[in-house]
Protein backbone atom coordinates (compact mmCIF):
# COMPACT_ATOMS: atom_id res chain seq x y z
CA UNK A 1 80.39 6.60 200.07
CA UNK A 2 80.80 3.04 198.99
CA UNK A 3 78.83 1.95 201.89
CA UNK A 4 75.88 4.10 201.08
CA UNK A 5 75.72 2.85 197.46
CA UNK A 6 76.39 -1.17 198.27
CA UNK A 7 72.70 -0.41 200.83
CA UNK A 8 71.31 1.51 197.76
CA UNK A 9 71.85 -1.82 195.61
CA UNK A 10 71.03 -4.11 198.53
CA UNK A 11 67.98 -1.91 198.77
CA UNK A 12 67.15 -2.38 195.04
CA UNK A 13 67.58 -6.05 195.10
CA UNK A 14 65.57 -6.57 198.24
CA UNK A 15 62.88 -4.34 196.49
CA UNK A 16 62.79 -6.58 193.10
CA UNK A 17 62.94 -9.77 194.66
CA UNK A 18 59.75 -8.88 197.07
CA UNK A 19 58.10 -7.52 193.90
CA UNK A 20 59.08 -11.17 192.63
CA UNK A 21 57.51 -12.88 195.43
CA UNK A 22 54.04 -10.85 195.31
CA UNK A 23 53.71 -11.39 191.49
CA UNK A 24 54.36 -15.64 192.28
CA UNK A 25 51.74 -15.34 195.16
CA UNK A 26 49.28 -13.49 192.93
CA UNK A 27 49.59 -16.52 190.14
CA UNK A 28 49.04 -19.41 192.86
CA UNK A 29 45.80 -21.04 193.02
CA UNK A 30 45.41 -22.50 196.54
CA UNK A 31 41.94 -24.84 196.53
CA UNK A 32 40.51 -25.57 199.69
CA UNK A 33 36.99 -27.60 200.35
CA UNK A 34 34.11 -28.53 202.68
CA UNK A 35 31.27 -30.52 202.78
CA UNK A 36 33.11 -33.83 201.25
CA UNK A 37 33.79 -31.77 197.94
CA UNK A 38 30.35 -30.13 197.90
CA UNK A 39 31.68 -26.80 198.16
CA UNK A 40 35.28 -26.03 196.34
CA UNK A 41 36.93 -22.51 196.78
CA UNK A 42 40.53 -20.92 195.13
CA UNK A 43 42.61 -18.68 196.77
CA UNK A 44 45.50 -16.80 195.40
CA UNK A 45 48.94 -16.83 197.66
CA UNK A 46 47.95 -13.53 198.78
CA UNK A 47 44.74 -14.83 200.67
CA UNK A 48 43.18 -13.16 197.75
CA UNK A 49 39.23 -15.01 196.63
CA UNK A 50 39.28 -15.95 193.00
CA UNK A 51 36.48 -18.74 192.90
CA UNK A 52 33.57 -20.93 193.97
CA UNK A 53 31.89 -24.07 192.90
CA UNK A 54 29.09 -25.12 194.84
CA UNK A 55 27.36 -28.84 194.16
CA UNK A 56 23.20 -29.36 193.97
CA UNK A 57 24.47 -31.13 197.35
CA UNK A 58 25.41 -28.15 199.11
CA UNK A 59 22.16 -26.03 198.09
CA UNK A 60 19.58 -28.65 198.82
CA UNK A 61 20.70 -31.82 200.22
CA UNK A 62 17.29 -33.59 200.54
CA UNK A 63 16.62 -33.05 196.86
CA UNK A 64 19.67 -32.04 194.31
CA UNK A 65 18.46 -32.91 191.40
CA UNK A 66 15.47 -30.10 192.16
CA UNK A 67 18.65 -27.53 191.48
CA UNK A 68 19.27 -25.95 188.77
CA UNK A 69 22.74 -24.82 187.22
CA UNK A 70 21.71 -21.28 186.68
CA UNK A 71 20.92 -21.52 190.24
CA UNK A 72 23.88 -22.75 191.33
CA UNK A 73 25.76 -20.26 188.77
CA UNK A 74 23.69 -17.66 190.18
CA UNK A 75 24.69 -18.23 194.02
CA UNK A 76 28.47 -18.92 192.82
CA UNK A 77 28.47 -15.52 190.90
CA UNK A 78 26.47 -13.58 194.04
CA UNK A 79 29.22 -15.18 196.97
CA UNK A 80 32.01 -14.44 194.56
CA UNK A 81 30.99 -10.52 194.21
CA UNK A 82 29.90 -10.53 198.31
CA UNK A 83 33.59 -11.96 199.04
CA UNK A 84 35.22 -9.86 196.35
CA UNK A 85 33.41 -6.28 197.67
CA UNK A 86 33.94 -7.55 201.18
CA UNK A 87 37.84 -7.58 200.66
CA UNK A 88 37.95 -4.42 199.24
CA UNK A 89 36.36 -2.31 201.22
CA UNK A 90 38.63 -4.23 204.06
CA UNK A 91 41.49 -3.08 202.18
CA UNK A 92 40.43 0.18 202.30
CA UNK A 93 39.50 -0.03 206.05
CA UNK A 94 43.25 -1.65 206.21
CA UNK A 95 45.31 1.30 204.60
CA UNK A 96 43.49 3.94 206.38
CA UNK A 97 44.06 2.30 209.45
CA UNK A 98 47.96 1.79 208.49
CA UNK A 99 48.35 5.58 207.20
CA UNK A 100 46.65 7.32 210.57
CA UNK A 101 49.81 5.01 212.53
CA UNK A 102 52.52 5.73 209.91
CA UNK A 103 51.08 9.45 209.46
CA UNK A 104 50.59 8.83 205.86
CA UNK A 105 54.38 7.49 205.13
CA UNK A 106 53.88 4.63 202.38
CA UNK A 107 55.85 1.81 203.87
CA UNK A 108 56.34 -0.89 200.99
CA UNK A 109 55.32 -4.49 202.31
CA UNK A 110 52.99 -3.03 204.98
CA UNK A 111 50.08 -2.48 202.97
């Protein structure tokens, strides 16, 4: 009996602390870049896309200063809702996928 409960609170500890770790991951911002700074993105620790900044450079190299910021606003907010609909829907693709091999069991940390 003592066994089962000391798993129990092993259980409960493991749970909290992974809980821990995907709330820490969420509040990252990990920045990557291409183009020698031209185009900047964030990631969360979870692989999650949070942002975008392109340069005038990166739209029209030949002539920047023909670009406008709305423009580039405008492309920044149309990747950021592409990327952000494009993980979701992969997400959904993902937990379907996971519940036809676990035959719907919820398995914390797989999805």
């Amino acid at each position: 009996m003592m066994n089962m409960m000391n798993m129990m609170k092993q259980a409960q500890n493991i749970q909290k602390k992974l809980m821990e770790a995907q709330e820490e991951l969420s509040n990252m911002n990990i920045p990557a870049e291409a183009g020698n700074g031209s185009v900047k993105v964030t990631c969360d620790g979870k692989g999650i896309f949070k942002s975008i900044k392109l340069s005038a450079e990166a739209i029209n190299p030949d002539s920047p200063s023909s670009v406008s910021e709305d423009t580039i606003e405008m492309l920044e907010d149309l990747i950021t809702t592409a990327l952000n609909k494009a993980i979701e829907d992969s997400k959904k693709v993902m937990e379907e996928k996971m519940k036809s091999v676990t035959g719907g069991v919820n398995l914390p940390g797989l999805m």
